[in-house]
C-alpha atoms as a PDB file:
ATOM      1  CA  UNK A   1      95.878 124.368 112.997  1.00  0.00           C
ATOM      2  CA  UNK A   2      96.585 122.044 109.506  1.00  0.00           C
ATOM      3  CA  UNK A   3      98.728 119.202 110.639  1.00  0.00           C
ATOM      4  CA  UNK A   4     101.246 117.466 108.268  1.00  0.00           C
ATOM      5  CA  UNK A   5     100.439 114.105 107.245  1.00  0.00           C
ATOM      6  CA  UNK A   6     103.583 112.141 106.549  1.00  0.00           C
ATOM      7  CA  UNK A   7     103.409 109.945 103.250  1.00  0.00           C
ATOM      8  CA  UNK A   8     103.848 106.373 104.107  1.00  0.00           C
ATOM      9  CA  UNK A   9     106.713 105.014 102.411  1.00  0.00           C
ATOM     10  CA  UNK A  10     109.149 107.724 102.156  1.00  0.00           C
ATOM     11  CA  UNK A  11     111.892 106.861 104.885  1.00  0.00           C
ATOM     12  CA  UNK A  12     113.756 105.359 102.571  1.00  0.00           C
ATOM     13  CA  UNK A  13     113.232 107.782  99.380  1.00  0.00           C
ATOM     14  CA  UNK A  14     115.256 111.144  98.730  1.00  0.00           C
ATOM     15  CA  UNK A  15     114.474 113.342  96.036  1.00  0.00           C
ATOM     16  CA  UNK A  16     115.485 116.608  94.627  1.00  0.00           C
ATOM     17  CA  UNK A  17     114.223 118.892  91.884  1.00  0.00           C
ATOM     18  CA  UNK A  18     115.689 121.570  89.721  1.00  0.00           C
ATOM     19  CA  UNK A  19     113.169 124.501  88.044  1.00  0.00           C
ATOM     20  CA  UNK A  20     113.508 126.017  84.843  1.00  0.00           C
ATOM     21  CA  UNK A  21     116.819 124.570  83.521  1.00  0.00           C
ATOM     22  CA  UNK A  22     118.401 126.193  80.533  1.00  0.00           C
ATOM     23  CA  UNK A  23     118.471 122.916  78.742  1.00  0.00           C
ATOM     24  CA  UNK A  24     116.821 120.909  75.759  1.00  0.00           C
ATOM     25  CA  UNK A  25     113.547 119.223  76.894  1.00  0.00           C
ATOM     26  CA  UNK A  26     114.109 116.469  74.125  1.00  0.00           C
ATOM     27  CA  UNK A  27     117.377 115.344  75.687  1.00  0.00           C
ATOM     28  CA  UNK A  28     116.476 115.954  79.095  1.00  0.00           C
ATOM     29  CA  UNK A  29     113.639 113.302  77.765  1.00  0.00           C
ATOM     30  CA  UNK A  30     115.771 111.028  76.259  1.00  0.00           C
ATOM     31  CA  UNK A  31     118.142 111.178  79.204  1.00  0.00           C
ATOM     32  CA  UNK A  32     115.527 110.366  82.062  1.00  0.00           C
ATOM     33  CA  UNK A  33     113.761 107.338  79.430  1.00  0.00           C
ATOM     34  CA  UNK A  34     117.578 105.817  79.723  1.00  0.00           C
ATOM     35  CA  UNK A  35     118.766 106.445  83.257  1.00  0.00           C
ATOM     36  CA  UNK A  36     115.570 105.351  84.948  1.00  0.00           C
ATOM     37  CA  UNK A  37     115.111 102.702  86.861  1.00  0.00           C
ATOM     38  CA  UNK A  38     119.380 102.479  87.019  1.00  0.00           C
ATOM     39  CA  UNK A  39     121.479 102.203  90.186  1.00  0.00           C
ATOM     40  CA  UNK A  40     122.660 105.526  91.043  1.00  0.00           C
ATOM     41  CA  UNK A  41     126.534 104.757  90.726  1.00  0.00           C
ATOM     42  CA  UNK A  42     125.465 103.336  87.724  1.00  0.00           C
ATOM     43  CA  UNK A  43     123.848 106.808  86.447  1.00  0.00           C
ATOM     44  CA  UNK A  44     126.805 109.368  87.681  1.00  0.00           C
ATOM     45  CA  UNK A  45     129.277 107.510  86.274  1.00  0.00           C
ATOM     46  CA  UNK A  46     127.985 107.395  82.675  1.00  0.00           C
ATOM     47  CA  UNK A  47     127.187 110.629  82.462  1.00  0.00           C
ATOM     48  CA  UNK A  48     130.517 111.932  83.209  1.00  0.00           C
ATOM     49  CA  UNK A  49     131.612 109.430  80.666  1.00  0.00           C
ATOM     50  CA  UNK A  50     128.977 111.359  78.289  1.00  0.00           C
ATOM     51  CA  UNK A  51     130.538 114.664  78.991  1.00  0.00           C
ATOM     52  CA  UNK A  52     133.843 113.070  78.036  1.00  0.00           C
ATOM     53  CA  UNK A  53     132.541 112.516  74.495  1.00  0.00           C
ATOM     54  CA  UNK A  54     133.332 108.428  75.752  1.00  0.00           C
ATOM     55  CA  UNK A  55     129.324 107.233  75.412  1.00  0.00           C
ATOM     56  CA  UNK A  56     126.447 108.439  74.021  1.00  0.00           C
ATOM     57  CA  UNK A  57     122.517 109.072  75.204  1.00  0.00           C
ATOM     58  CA  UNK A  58     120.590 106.724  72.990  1.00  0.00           C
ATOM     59  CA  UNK A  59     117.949 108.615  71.198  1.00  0.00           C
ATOM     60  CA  UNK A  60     114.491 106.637  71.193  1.00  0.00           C
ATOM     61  CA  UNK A  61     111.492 109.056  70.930  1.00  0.00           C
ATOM     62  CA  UNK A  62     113.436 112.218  68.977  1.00  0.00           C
ATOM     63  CA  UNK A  63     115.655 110.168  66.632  1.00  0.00           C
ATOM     64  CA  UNK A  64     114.549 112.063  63.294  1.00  0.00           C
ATOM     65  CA  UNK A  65     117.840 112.124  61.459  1.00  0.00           C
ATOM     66  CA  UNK A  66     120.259 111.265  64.439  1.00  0.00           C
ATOM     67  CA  UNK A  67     123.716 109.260  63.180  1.00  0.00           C
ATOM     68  CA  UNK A  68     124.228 106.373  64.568  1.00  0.00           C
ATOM     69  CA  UNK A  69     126.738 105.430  67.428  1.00  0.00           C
ATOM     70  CA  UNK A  70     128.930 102.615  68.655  1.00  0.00           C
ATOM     71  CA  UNK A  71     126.913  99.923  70.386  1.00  0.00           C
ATOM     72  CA  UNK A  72     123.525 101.559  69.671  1.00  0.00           C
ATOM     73  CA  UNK A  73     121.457 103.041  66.795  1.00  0.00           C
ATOM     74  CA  UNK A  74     120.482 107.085  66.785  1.00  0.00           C
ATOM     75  CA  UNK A  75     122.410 108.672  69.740  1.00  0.00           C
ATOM     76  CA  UNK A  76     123.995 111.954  70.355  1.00  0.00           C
ATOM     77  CA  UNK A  77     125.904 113.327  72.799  1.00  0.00           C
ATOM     78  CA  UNK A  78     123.870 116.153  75.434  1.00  0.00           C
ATOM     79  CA  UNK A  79     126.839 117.307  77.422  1.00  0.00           C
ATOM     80  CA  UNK A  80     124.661 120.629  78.766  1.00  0.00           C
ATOM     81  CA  UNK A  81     121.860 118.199  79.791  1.00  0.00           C
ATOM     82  CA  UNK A  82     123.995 115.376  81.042  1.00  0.00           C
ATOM     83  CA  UNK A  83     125.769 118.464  83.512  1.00  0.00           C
ATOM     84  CA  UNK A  84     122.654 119.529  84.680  1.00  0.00           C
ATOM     85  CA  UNK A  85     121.390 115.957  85.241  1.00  0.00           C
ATOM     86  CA  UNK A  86     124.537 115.231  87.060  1.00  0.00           C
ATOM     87  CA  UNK A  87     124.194 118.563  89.228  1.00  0.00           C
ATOM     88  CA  UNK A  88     120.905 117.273  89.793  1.00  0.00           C
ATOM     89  CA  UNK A  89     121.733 113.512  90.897  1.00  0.00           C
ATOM     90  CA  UNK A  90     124.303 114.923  93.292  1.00  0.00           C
ATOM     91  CA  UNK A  91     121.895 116.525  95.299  1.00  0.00           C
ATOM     92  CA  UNK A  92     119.686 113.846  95.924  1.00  0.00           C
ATOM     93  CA  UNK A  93     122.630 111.884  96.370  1.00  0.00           C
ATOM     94  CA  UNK A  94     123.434 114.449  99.555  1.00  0.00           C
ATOM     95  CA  UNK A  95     119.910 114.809 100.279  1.00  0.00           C
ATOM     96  CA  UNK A  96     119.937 110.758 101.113  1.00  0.00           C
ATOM     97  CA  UNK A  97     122.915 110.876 102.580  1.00  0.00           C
ATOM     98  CA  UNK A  98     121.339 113.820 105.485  1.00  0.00           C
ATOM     99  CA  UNK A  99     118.466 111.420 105.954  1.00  0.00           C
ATOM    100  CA  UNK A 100     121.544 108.742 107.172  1.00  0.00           C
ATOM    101  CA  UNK A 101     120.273 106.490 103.847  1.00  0.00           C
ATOM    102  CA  UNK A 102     123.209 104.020 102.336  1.00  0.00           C
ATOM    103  CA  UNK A 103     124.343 106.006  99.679  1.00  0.00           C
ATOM    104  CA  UNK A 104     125.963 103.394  97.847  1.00  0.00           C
ATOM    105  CA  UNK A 105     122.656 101.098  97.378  1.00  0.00           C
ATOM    106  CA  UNK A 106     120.229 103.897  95.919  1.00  0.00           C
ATOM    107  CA  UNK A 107     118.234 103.122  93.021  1.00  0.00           C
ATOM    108  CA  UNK A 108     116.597 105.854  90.580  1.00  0.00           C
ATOM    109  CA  UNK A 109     112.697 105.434  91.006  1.00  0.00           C
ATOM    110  CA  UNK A 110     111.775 108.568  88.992  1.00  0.00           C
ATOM    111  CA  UNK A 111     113.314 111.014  86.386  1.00  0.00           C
ATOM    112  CA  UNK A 112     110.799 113.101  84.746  1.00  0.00           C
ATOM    113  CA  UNK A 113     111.565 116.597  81.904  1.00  0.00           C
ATOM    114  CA  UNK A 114     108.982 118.276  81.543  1.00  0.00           C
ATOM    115  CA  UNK A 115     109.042 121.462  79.064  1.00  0.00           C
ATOM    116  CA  UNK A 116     108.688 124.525  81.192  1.00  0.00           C
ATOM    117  CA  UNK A 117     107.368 128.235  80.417  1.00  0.00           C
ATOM    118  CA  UNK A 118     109.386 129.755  77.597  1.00  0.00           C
ATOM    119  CA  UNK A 119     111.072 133.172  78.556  1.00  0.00           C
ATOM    120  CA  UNK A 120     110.339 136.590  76.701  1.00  0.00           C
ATOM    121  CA  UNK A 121     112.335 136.251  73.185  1.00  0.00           C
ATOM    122  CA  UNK A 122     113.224 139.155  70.900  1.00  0.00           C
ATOM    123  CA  UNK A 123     115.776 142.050  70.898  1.00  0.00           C
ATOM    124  CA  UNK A 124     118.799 141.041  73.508  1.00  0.00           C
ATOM    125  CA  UNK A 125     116.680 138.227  74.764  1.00  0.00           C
ATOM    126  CA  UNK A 126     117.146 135.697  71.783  1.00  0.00           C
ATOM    127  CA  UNK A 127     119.636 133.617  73.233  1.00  0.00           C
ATOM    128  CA  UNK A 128     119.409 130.646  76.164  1.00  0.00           C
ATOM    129  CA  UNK A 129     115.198 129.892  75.061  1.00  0.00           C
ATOM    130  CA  UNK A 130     115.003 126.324  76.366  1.00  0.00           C
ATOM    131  CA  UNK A 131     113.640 125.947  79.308  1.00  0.00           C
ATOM    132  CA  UNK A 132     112.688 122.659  81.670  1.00  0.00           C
ATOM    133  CA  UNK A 133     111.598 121.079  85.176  1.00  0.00           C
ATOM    134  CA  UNK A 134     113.852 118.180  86.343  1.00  0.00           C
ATOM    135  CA  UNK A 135     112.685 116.307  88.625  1.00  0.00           C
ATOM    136  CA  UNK A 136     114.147 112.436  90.374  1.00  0.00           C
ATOM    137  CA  UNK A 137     113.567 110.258  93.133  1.00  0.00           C
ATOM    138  CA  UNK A 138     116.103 107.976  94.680  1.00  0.00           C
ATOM    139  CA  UNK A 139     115.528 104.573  96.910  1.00  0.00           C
ATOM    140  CA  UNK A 140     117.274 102.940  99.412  1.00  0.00           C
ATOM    141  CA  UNK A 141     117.537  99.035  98.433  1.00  0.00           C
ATOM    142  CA  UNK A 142     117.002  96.675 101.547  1.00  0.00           C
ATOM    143  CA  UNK A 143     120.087  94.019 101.524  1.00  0.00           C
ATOM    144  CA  UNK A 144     118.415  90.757 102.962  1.00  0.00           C
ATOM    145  CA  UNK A 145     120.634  89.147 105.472  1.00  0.00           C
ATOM    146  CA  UNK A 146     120.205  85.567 104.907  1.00  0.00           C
ATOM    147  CA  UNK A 147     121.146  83.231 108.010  1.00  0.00           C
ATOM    148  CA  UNK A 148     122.598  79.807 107.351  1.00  0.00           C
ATOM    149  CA  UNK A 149     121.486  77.899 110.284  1.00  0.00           C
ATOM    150  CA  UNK A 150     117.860  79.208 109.884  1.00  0.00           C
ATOM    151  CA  UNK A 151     117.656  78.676 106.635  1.00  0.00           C
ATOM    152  CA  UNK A 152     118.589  74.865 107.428  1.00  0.00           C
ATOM    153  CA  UNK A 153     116.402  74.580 110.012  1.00  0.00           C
ATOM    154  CA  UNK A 154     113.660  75.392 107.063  1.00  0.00           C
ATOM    155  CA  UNK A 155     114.662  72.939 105.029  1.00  0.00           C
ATOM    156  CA  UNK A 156     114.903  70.142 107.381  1.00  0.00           C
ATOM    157  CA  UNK A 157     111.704  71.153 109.125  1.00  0.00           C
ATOM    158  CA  UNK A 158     109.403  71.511 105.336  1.00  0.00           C
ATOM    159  CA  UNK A 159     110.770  68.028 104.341  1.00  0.00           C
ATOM    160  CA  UNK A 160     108.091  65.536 105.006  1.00  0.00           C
ATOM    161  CA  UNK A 161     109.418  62.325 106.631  1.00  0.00           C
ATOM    162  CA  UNK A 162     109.966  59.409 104.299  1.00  0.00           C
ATOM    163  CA  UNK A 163     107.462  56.775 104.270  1.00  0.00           C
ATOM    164  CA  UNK A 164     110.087  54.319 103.235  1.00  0.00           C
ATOM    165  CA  UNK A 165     111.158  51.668 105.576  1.00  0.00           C
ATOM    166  CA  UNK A 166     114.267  50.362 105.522  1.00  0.00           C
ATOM    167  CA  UNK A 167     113.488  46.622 105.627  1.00  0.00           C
ATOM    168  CA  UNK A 168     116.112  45.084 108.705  1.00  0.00           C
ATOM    169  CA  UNK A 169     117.649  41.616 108.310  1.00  0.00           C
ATOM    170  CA  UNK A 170     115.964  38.651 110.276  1.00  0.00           C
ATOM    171  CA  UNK A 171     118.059  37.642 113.482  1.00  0.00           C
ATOM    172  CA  UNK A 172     118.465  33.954 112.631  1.00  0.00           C
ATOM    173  CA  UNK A 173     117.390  31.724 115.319  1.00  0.00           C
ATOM    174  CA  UNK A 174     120.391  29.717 117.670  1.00  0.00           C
ATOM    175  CA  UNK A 175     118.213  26.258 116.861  1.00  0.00           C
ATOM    176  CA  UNK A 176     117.890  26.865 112.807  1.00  0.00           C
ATOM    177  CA  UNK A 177     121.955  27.383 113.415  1.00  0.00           C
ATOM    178  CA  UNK A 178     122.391  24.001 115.603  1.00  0.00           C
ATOM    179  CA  UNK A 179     120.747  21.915 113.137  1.00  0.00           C
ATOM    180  CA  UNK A 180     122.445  23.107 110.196  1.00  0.00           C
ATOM    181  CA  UNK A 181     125.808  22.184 112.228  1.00  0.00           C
ATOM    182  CA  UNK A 182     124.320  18.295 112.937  1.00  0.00           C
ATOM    183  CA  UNK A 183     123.131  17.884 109.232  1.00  0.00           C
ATOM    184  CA  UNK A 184     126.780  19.050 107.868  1.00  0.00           C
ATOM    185  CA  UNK A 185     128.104  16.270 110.994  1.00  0.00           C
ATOM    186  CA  UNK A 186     126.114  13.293 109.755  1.00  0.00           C
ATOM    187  CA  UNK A 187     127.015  14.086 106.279  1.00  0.00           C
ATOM    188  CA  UNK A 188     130.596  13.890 107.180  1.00  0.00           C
ATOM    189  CA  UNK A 189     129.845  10.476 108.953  1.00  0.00           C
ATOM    190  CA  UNK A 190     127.917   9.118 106.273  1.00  0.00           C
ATOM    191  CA  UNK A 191     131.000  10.144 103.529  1.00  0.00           C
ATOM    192  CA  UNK A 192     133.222   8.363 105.897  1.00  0.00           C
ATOM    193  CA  UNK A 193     131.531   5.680 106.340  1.00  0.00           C
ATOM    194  CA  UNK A 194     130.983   4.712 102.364  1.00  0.00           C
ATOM    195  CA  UNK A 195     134.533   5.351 101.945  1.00  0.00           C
ATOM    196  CA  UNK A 196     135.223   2.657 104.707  1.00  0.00           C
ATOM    197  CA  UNK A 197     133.360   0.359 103.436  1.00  0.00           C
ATOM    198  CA  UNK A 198     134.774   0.455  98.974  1.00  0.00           C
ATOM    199  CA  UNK A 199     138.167   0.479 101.032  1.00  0.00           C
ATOM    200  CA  UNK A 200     137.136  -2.781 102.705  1.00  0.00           C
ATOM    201  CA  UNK A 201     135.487  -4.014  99.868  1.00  0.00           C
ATOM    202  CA  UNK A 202     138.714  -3.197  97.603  1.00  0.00           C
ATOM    203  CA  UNK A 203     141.031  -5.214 100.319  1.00  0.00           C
ATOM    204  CA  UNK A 204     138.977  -8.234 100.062  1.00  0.00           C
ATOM    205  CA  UNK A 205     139.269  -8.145  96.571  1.00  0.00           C
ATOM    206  CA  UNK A 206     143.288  -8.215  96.784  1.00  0.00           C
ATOM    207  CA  UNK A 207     142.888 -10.524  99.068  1.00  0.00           C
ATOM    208  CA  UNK A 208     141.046 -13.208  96.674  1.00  0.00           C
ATOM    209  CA  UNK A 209     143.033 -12.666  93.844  1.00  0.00           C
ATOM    210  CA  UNK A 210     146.047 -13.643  95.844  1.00  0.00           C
ATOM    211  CA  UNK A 211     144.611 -17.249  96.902  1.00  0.00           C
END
């Protein structure tokens, strides 16, 4: 009995596919080069604006004589291909949504057109000739919880500790204090004493020039 081998990977993915589309190839083309790689929401919402007639598809690859358009250079406005595309992105959007993925982080991964076989032409058949394979793949985008005390913890712990040392002040020694205060006493005496003795001197003096 074959066994299925499941593709690492794809819990997150959903995809969906859509065969022989009655649609230009060269805007489907154009279409997928500009919507890939775009947040999903992003996608459905401009190409309902692009049905509107509000934005255009800008035209990189099959720009031979395309006008220009506001904000861009050659553009045009595929409203058959941007309803298929949309048909098409709503699917996989359901498609995630059974597989219990967050529908409202999914990213386009891949959006391929490829040109498919081209019907019988001729008589009553001349009409509706385009043909194409769409194809897209849509990922769920992991939100990172960040904690606040870990992320602290980090930080403290990948700091290396400072080889600075703070450089403490001296205790200063009880006798270095005592002799300070005996020097500033016998300086005191010593003033006192000099000024006793020019006041002694001066009241001899007096006394002399009174005789």
């Amino acid at each position: 009995m074959a066994t299925k081998i499941k593709e690492q990977g794809t819990e997150h993915i959903a995809s969906a596919k859509a065969v022989g589309v009655p649609v230009s190839t060269k805007h489907s083309i154009e279409i997928s080069k500009f919507l890939r790689y775009k947040p999903l929401s992003f996608a459905k919402a401009y190409l309902s604006e692009v049905i509107d007639l509000k934005k255009a598809i800008p035209f990189k690859t099959f720009n031979r004589d395309r006008g220009h358009k506001a904000g861009m250079a050659a553009g045009r406005f595929p409203e058959k291909a941007a309803k298929e595309f949309l048909k098409l992105l709503n699917s996989a959007e359901s498609n995630a949504q059974f597989k219990g993925l967050n529908v409202s982080n999914l990213k386009i991964i891949k959006l391929l057109a490829n040109k498919a076989a081209i019907p019988m032409t001729g008589g009553r058949n001349r009409t509706s000739t385009k043909r194409t394979h769409l194809e897209v793949e849509v990922k769920e985008l992991r939100v990172k919880k960040v904690d606040n005390k870990r992320a602290v913890k980090k930080d403290s712990s990948s700091k290396e500790p400072s080889k600075l040392v703070k450089e403490t002040p001296k205790p200063i020694e009880k006798e270095a204090v005592l002799e300070t205060k005996e020097e500033v006493k016998t300086e005191a005496k010593a003033e006192v004493k000099s000024e006793s003795k020019e006041e002694l001197k001066v009241e001899e003096k007096m006394e002399a020039s009174k005789e």
